[in-house]
PDB file of N, CA and C in Angstrom:
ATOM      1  N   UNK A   1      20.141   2.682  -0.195  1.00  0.00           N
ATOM      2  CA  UNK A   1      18.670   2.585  -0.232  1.00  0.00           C
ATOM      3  C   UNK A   1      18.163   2.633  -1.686  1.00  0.00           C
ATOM      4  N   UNK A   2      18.925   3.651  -2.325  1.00  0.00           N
ATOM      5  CA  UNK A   2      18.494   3.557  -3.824  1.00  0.00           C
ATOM      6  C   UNK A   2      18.410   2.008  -4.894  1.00  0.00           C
ATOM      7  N   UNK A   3      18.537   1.511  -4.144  1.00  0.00           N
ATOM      8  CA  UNK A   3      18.262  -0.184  -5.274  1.00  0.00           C
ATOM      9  C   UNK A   3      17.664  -1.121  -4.662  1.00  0.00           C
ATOM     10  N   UNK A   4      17.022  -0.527  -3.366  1.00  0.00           N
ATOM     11  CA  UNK A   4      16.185  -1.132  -2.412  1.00  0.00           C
ATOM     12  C   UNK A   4      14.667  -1.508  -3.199  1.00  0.00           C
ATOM     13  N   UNK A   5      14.188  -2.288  -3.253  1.00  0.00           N
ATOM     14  CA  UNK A   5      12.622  -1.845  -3.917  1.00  0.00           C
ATOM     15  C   UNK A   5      11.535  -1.330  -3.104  1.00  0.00           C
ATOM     16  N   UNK A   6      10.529  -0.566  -3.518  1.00  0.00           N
ATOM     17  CA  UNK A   6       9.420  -0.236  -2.716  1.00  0.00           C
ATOM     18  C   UNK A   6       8.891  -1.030  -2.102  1.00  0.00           C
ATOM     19  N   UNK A   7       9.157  -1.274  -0.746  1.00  0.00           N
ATOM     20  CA  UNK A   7       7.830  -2.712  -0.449  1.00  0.00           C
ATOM     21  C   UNK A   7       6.791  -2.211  -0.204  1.00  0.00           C
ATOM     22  N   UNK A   8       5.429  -2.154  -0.442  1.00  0.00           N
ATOM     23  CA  UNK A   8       3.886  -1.726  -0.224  1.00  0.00           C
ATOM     24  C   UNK A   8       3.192  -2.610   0.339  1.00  0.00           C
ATOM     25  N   UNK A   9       2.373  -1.883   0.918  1.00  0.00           N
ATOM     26  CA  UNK A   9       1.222  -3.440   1.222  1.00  0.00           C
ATOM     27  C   UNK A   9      -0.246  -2.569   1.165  1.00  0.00           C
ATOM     28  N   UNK A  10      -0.958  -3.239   1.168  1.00  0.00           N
ATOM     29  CA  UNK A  10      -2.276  -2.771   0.617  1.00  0.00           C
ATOM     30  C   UNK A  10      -3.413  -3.082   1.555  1.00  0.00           C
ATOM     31  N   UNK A  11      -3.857  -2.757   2.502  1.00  0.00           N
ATOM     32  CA  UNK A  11      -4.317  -3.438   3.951  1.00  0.00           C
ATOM     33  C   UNK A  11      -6.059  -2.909   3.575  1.00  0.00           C
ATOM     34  N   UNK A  12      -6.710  -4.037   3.650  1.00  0.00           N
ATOM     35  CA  UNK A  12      -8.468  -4.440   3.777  1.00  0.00           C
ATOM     36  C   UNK A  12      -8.426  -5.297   5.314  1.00  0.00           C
ATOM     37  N   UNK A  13      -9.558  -5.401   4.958  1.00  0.00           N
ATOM     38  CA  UNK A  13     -10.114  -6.178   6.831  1.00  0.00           C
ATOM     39  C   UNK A  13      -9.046  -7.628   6.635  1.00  0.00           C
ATOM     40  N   UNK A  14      -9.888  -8.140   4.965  1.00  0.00           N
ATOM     41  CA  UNK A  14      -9.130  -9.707   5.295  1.00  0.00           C
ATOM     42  C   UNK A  14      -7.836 -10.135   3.887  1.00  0.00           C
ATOM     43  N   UNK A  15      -8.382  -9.135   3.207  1.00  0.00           N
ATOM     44  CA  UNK A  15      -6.777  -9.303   2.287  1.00  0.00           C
ATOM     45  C   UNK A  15      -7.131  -9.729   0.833  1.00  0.00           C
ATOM     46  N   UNK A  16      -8.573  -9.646   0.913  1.00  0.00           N
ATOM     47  CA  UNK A  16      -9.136 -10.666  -0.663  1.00  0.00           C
ATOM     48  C   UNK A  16      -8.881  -9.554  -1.568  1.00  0.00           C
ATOM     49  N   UNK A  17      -9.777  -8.020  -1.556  1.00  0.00           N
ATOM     50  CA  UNK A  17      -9.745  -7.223  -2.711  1.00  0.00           C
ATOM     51  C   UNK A  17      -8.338  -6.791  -2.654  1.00  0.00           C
ATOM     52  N   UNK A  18      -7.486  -6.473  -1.338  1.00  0.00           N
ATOM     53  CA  UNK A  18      -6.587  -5.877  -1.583  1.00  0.00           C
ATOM     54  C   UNK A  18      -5.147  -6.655  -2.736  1.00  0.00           C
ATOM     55  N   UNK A  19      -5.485  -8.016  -2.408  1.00  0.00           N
ATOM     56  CA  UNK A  19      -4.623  -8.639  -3.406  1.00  0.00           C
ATOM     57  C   UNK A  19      -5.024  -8.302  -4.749  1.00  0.00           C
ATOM     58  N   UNK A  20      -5.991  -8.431  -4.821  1.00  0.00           N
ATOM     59  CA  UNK A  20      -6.054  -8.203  -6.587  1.00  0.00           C
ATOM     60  C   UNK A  20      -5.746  -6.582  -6.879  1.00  0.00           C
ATOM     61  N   UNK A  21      -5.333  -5.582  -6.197  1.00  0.00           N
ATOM     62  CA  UNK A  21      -5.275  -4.100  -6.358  1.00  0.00           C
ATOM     63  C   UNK A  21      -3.748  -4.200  -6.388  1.00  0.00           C
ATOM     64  N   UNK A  22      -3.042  -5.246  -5.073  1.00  0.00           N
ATOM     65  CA  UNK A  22      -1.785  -5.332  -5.370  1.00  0.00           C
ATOM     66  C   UNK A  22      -0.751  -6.027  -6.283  1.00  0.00           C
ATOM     67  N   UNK A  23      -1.738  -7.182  -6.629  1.00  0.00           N
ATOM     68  CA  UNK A  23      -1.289  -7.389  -8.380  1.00  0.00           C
ATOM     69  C   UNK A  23      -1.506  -6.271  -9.381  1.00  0.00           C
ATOM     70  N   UNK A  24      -2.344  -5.746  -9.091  1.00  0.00           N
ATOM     71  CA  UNK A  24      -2.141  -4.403 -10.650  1.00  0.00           C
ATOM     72  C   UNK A  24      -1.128  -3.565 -10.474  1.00  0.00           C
ATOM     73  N   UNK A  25      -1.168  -3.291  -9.022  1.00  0.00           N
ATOM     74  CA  UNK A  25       0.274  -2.115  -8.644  1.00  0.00           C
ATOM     75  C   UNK A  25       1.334  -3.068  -9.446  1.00  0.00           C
ATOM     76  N   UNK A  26       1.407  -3.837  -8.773  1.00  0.00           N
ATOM     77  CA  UNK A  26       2.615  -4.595  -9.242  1.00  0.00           C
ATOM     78  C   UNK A  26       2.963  -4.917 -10.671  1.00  0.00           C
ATOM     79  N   UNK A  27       1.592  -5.189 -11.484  1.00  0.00           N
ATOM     80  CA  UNK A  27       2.130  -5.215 -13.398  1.00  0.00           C
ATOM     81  C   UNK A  27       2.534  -3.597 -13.201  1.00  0.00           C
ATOM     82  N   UNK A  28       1.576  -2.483 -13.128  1.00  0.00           N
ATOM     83  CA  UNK A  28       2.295  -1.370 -13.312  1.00  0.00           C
ATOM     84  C   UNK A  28       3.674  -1.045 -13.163  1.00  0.00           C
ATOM     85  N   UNK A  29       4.027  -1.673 -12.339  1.00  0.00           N
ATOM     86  CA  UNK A  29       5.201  -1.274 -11.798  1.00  0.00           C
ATOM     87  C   UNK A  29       6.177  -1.547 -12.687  1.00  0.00           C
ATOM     88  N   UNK A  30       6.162  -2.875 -12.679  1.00  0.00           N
ATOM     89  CA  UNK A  30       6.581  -3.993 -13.807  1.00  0.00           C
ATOM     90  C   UNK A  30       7.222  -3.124 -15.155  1.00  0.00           C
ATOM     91  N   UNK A  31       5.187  -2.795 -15.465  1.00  0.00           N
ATOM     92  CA  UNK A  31       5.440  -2.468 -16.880  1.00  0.00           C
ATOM     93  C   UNK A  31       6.657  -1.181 -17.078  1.00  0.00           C
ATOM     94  N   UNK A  32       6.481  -0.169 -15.612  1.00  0.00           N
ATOM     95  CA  UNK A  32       7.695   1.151 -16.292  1.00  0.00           C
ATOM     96  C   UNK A  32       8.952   0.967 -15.719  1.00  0.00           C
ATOM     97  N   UNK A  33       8.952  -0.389 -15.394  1.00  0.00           N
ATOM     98  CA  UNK A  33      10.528  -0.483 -14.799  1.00  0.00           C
ATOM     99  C   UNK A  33      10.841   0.088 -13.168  1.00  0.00           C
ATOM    100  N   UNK A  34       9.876   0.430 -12.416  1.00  0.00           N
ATOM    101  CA  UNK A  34       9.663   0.484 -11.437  1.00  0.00           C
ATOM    102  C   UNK A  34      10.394  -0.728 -10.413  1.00  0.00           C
ATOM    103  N   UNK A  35      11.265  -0.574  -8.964  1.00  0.00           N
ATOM    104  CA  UNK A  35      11.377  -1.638  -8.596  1.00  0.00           C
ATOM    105  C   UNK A  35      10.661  -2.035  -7.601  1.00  0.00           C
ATOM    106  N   UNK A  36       9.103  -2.613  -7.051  1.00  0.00           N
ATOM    107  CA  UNK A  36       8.118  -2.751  -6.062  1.00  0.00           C
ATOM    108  C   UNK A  36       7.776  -4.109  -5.715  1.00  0.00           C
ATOM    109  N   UNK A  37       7.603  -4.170  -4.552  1.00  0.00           N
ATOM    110  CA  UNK A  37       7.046  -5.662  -3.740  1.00  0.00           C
ATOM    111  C   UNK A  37       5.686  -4.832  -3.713  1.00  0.00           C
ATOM    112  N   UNK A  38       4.709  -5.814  -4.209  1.00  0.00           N
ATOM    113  CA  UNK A  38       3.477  -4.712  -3.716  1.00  0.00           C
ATOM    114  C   UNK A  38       2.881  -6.053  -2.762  1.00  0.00           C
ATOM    115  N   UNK A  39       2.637  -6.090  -1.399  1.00  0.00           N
ATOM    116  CA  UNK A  39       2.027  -7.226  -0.868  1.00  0.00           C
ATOM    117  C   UNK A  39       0.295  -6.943  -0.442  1.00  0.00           C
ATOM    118  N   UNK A  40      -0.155  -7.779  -0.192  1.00  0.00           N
ATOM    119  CA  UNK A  40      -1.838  -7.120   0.622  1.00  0.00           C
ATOM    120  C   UNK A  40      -1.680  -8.155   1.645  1.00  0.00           C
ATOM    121  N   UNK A  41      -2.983  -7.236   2.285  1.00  0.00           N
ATOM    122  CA  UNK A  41      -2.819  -7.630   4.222  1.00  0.00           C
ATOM    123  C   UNK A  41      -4.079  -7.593   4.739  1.00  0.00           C
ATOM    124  N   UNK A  42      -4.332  -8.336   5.859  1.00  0.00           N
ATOM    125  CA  UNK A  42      -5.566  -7.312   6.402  1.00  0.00           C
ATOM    126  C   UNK A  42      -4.767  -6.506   7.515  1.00  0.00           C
ATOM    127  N   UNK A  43      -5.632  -5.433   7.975  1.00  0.00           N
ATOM    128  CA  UNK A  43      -5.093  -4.598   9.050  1.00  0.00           C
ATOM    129  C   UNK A  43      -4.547  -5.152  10.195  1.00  0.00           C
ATOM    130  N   UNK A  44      -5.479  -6.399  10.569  1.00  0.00           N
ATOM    131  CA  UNK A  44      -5.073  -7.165  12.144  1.00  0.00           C
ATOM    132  C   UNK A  44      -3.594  -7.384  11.951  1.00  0.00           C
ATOM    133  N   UNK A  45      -3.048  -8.569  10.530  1.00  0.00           N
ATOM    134  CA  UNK A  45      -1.914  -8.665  10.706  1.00  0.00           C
ATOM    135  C   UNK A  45      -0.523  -7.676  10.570  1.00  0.00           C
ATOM    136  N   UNK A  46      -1.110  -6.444  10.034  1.00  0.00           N
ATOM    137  CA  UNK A  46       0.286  -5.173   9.594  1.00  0.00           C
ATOM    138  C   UNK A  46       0.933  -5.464  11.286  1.00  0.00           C
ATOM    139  N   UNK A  47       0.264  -4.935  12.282  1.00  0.00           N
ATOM    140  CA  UNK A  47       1.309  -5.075  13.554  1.00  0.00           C
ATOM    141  C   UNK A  47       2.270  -5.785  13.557  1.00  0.00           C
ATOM    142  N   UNK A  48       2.211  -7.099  13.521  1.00  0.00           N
ATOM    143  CA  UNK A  48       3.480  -7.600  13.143  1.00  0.00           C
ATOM    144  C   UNK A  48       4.254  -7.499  12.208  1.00  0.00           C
ATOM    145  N   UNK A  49       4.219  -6.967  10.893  1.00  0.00           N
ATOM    146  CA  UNK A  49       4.757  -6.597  10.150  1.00  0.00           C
ATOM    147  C   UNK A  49       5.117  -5.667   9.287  1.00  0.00           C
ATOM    148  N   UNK A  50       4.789  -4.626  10.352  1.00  0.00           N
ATOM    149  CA  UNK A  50       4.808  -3.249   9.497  1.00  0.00           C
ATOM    150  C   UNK A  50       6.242  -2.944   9.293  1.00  0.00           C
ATOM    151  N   UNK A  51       7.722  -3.912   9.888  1.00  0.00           N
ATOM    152  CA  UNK A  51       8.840  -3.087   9.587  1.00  0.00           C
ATOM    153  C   UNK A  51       9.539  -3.966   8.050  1.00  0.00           C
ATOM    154  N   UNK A  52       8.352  -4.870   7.773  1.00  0.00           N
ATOM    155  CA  UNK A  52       8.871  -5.267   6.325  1.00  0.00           C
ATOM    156  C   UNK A  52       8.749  -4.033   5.103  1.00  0.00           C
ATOM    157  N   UNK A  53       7.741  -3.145   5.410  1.00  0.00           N
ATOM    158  CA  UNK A  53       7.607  -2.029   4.566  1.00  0.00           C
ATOM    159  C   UNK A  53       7.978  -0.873   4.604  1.00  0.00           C
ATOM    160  N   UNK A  54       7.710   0.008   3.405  1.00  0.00           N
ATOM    161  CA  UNK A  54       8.013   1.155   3.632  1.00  0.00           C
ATOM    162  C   UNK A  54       7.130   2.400   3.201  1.00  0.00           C
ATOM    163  N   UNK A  55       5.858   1.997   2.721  1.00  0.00           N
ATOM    164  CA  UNK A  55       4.632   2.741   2.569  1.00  0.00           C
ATOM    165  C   UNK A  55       3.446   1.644   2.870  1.00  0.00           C
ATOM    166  N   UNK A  56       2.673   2.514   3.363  1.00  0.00           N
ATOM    167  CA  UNK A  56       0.741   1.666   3.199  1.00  0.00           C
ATOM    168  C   UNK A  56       0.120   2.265   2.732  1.00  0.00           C
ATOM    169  N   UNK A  57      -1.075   1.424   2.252  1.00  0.00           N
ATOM    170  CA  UNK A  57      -2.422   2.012   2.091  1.00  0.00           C
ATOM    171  C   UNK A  57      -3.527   1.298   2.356  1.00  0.00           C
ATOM    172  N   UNK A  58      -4.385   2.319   2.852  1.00  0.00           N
ATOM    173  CA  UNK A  58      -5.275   1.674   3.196  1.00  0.00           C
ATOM    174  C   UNK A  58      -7.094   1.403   2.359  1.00  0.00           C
ATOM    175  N   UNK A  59      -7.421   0.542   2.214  1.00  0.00           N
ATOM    176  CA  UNK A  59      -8.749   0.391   1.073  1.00  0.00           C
ATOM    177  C   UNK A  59      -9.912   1.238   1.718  1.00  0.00           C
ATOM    178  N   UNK A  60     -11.155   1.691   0.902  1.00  0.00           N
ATOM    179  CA  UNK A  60     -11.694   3.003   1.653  1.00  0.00           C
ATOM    180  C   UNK A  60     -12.650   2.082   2.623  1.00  0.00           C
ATOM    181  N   UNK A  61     -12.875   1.061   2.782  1.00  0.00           N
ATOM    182  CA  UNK A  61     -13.845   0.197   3.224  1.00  0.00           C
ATOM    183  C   UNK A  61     -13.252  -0.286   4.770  1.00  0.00           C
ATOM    184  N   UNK A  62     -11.929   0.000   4.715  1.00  0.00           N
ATOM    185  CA  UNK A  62     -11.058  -0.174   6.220  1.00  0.00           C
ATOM    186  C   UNK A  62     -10.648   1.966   6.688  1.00  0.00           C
ATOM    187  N   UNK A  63     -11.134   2.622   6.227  1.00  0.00           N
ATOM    188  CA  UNK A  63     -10.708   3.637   6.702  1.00  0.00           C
ATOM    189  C   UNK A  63     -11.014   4.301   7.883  1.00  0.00           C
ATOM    190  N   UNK A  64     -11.643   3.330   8.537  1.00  0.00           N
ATOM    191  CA  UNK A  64     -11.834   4.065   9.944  1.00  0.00           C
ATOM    192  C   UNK A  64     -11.024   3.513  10.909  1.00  0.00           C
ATOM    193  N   UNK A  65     -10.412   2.673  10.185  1.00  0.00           N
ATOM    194  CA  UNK A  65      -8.762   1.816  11.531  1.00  0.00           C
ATOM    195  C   UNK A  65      -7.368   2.476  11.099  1.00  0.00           C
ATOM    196  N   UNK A  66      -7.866   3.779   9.969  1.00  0.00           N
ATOM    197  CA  UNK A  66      -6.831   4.446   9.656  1.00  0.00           C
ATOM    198  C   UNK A  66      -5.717   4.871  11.074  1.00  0.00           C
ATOM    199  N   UNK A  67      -6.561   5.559  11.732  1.00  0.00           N
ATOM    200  CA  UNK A  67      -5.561   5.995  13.156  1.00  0.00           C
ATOM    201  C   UNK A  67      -4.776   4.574  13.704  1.00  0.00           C
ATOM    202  N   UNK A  68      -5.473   3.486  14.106  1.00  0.00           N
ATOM    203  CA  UNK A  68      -5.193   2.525  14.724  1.00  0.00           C
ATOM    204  C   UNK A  68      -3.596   2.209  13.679  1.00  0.00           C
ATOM    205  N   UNK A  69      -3.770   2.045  12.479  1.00  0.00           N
ATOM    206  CA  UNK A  69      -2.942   1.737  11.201  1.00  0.00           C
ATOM    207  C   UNK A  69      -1.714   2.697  11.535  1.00  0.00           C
ATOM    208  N   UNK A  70      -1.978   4.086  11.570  1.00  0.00           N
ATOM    209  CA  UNK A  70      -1.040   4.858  11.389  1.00  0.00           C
ATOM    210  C   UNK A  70      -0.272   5.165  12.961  1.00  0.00           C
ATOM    211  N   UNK A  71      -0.531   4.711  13.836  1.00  0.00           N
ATOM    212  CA  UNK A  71      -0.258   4.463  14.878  1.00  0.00           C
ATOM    213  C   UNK A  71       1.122   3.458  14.900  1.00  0.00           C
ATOM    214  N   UNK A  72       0.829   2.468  14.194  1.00  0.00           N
ATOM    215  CA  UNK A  72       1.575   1.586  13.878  1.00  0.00           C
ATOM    216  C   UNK A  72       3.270   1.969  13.214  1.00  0.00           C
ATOM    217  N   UNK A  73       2.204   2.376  12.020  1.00  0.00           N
ATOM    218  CA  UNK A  73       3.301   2.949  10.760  1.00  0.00           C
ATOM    219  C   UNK A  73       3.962   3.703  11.470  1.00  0.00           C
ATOM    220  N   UNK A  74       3.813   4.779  11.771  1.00  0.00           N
ATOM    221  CA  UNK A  74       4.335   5.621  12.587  1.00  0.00           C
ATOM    222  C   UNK A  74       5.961   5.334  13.455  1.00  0.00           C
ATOM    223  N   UNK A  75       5.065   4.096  13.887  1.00  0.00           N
ATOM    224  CA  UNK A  75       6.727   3.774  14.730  1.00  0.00           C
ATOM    225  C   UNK A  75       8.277   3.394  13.668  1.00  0.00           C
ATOM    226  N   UNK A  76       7.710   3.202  12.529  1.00  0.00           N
ATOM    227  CA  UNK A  76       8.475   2.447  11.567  1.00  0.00           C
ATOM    228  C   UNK A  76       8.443   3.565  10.156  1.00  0.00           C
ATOM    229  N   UNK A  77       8.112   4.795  10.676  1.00  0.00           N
ATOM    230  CA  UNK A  77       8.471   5.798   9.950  1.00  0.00           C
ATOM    231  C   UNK A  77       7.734   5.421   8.206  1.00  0.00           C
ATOM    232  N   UNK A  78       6.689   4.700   8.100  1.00  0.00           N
ATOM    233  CA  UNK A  78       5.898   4.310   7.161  1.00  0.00           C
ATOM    234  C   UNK A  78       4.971   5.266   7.054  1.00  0.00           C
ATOM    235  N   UNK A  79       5.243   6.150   5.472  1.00  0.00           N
ATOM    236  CA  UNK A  79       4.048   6.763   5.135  1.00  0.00           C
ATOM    237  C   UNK A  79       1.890   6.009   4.934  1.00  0.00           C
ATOM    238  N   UNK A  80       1.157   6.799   5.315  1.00  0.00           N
ATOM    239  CA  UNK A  80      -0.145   5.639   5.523  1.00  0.00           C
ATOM    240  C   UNK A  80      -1.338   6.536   4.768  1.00  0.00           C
ATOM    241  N   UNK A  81      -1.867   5.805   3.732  1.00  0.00           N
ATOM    242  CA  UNK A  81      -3.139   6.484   3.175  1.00  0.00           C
ATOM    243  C   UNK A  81      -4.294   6.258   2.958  1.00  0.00           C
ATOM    244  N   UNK A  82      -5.236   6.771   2.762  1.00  0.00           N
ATOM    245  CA  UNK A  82      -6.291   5.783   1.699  1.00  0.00           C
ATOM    246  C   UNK A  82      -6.280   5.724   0.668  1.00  0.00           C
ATOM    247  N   UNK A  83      -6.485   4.707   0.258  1.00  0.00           N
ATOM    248  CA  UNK A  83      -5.833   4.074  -1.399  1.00  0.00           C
ATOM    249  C   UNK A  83      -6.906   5.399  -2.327  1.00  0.00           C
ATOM    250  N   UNK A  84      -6.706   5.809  -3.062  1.00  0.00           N
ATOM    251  CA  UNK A  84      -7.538   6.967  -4.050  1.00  0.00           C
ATOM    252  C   UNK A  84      -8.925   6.349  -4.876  1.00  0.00           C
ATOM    253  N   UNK A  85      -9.592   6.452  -4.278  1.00  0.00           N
ATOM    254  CA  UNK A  85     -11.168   5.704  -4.139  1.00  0.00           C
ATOM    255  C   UNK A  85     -11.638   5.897  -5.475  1.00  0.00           C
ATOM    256  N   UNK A  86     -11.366   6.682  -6.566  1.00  0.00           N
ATOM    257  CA  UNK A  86     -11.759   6.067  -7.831  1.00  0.00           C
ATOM    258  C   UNK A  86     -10.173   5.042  -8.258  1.00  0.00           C
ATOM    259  N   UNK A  87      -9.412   5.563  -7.962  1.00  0.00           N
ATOM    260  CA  UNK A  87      -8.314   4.058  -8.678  1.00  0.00           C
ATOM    261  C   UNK A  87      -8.735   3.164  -8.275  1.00  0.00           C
ATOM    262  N   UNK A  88      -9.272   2.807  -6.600  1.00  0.00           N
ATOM    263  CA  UNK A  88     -10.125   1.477  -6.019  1.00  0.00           C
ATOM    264  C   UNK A  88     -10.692   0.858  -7.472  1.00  0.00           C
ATOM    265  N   UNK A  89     -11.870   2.075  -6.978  1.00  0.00           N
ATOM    266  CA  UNK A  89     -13.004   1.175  -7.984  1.00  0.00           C
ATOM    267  C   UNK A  89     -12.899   0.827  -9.027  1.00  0.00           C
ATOM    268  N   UNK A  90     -11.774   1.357  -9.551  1.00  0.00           N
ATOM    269  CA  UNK A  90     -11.497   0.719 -10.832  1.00  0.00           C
ATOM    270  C   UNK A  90     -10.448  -0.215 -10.819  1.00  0.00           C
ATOM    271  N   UNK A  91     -10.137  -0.137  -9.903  1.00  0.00           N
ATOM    272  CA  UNK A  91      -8.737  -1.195 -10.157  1.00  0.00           C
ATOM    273  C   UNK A  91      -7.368  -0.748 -10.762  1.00  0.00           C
ATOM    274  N   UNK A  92      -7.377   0.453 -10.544  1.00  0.00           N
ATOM    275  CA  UNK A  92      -6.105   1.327 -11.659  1.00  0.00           C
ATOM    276  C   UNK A  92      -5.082   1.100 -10.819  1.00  0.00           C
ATOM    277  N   UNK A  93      -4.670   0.362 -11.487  1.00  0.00           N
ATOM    278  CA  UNK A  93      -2.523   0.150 -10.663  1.00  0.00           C
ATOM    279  C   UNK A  93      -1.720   1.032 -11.165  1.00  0.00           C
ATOM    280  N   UNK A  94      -1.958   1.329 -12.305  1.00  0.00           N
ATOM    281  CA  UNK A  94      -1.058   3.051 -12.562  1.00  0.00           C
ATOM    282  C   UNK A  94      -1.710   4.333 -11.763  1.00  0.00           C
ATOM    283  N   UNK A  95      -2.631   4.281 -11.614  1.00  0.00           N
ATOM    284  CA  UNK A  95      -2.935   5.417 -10.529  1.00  0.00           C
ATOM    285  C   UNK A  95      -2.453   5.079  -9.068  1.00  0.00           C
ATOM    286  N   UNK A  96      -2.785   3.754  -8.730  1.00  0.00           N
ATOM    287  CA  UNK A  96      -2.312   4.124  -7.083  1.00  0.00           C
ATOM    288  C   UNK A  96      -0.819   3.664  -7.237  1.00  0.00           C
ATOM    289  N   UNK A  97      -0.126   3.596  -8.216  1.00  0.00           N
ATOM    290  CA  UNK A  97       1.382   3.676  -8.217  1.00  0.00           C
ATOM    291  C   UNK A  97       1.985   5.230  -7.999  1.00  0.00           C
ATOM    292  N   UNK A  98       1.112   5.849  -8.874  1.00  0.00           N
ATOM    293  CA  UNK A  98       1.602   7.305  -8.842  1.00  0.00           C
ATOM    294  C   UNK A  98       1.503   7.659  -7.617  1.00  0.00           C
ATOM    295  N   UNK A  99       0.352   7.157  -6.618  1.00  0.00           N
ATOM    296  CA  UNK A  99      -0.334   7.827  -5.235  1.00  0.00           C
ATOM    297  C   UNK A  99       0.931   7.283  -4.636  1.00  0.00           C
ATOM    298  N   UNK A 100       1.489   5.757  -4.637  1.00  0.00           N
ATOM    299  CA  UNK A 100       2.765   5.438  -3.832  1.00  0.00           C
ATOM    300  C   UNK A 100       4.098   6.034  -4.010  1.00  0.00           C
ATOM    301  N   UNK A 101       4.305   6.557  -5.293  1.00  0.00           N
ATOM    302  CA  UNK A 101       5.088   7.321  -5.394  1.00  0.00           C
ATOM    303  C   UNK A 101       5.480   8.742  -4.893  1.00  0.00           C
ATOM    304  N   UNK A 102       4.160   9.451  -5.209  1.00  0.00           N
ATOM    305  CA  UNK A 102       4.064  10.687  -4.432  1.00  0.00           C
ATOM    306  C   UNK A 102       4.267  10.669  -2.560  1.00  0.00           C
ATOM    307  N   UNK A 103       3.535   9.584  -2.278  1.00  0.00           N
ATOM    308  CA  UNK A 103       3.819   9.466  -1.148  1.00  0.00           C
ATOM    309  C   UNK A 103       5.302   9.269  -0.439  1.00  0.00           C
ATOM    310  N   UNK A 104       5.766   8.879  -1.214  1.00  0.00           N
ATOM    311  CA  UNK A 104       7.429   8.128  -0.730  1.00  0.00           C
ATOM    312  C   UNK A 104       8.243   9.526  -0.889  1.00  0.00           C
ATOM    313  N   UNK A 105       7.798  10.867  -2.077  1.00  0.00           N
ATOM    314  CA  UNK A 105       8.379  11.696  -2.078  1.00  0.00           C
ATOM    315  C   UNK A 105       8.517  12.718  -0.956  1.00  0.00           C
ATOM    316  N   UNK A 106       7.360  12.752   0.018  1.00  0.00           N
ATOM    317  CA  UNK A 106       7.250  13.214   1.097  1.00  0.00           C
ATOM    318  C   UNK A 106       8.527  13.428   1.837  1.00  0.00           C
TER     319      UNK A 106
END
């Protein structure tokens, strides 16, 4: 598992902001040598594909399908959050890298 990369996905209603949050994860990642797939989603489609990953998050603007989400994850042993609502707004991919990290340490 250790040379596996992080796969992430970044789940909004339809997938527009979350891509651009999962390109920054992803330079971050980049930049410290990190190994990460960071993908974005909307929520409808994770069901089918929640066993490509191995953490989520969720944008604060979808957080009330959190249960529905983690319902999911759940079966596939996927940690599930809300993305850290000032890294949102700013767009900080080194912050919600750290948040994916911490999470995976769980």
């Amino acid at each position: 598992m250790e040379n596996q990369p992080i796969k992430l996905i970044i789940l909004c209603s339809w997938g527009a902001t979350s891509s651009q949050l999962a390109q920054k994860v992803q330079e971050a990642a980049n930049k410290r040598g990190i190994k990460l797939e960071a993908d974005a989603g909307g929520t409808g489609e994770f069901k089918n594909k929640a066993d490509q990953y191995n953490v989520a998050l969720l944008e604060p603007q979808v957080r009330h399908l959190k249960k529905e989400v983690t319902k999911v994850a759940e079966q596939h042993n996927i940690p599930v959050e809300l993305v850290d609502q000032r890294a949102f707004a700013l767009m900080d991919g080194d912050k919600v890298l750290d948040q994916v990290l911490k999470m995976l340490e769980k």
